[in-house]
Protein backbone atom coordinates (compact mmCIF):
# COMPACT_ATOMS: atom_id res chain seq x y z
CA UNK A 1 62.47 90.49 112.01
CA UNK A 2 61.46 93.99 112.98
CA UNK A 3 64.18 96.57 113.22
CA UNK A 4 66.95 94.39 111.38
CA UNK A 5 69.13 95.36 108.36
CA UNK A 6 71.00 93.53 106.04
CA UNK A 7 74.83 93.93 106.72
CA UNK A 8 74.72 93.89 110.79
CA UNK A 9 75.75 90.86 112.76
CA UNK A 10 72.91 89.83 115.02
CA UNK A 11 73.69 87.24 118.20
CA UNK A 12 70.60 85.34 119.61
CA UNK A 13 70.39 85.04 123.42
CA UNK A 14 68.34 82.43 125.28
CA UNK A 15 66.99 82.48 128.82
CA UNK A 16 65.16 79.27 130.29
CA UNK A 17 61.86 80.17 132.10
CA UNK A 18 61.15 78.33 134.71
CA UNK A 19 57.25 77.94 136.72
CA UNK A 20 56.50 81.59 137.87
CA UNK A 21 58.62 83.50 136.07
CA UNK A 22 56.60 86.21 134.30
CA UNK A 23 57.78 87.63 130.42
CA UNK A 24 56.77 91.10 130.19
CA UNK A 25 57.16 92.76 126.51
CA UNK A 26 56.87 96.42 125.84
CA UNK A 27 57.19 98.81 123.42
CA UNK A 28 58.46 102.00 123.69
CA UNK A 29 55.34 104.20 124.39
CA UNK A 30 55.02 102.32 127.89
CA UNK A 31 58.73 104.11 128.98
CA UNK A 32 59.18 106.63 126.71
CA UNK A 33 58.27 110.45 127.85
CA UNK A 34 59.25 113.80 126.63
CA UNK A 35 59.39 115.39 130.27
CA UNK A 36 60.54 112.31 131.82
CA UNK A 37 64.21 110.71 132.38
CA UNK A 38 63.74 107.42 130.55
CA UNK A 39 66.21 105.14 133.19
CA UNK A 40 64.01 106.47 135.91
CA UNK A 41 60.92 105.09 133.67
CA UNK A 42 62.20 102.32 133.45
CA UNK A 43 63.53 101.71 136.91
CA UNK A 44 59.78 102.47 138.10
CA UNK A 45 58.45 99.99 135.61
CA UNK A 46 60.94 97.35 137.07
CA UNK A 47 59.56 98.31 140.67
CA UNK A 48 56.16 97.40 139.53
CA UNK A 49 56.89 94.27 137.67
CA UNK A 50 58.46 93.09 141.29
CA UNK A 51 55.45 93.85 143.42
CA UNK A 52 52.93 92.65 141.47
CA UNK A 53 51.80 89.35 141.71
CA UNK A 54 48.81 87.54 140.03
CA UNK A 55 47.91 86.67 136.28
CA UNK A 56 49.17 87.99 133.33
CA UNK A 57 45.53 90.50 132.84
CA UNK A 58 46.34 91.85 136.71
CA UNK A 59 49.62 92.25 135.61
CA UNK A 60 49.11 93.91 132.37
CA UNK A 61 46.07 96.09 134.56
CA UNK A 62 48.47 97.10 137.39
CA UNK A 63 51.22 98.16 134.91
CA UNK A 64 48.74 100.74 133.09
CA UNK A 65 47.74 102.67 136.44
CA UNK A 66 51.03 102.45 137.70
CA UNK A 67 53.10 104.19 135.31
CA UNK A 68 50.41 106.86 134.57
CA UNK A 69 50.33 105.93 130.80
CA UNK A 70 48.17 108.08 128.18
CA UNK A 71 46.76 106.52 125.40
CA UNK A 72 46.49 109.99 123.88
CA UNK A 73 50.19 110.83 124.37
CA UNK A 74 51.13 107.83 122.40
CA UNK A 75 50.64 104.28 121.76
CA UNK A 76 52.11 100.75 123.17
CA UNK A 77 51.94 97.38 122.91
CA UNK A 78 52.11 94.61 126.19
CA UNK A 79 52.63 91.32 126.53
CA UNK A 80 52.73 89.76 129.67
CA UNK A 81 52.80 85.54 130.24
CA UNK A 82 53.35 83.69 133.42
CA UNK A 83 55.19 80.40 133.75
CA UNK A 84 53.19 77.30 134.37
């Protein structure tokens, strides 16, 4: 597992989907910005992940205008899958 270490105690949480939910995964160059207060990054993120509707690509499309993201600033990884 990325990011673990030998010697920490690590709990697992589950969280049943159910038909339309929508899993979003991020890394940290989506939020993260050197000028920017990273709650209110993520707080706008939120907002968009509530107003957008559609497939996962519209999703994934919608996120990356929205949040004004620069591929040249840094780099980040998305997943996005929608809930039969």
């Amino acid at each position: 597992m990325l990011g673990a270490f030998s010697g920490f105690d690590y709990s697992t949480l589950s969280t049943r989907l159910v038909s339309g939910d929508l899993l979003f995964l991020y890394t940290d160059g989506l939020v993260e910005r050197r000028d920017a207060d990273l709650d209110k990054r993520i707080e706008r993120l939120t907002t968009i992940l509530r107003d957008t509707a559609g497939d996962p690509d519209a999703v994934l499309d919608e996120v990356l205008d929205r949040m004004d993201f620069d591929r040249a600033a840094d780099d980040t990884t998305l997943f996005a899958l929608r809930v039969d």
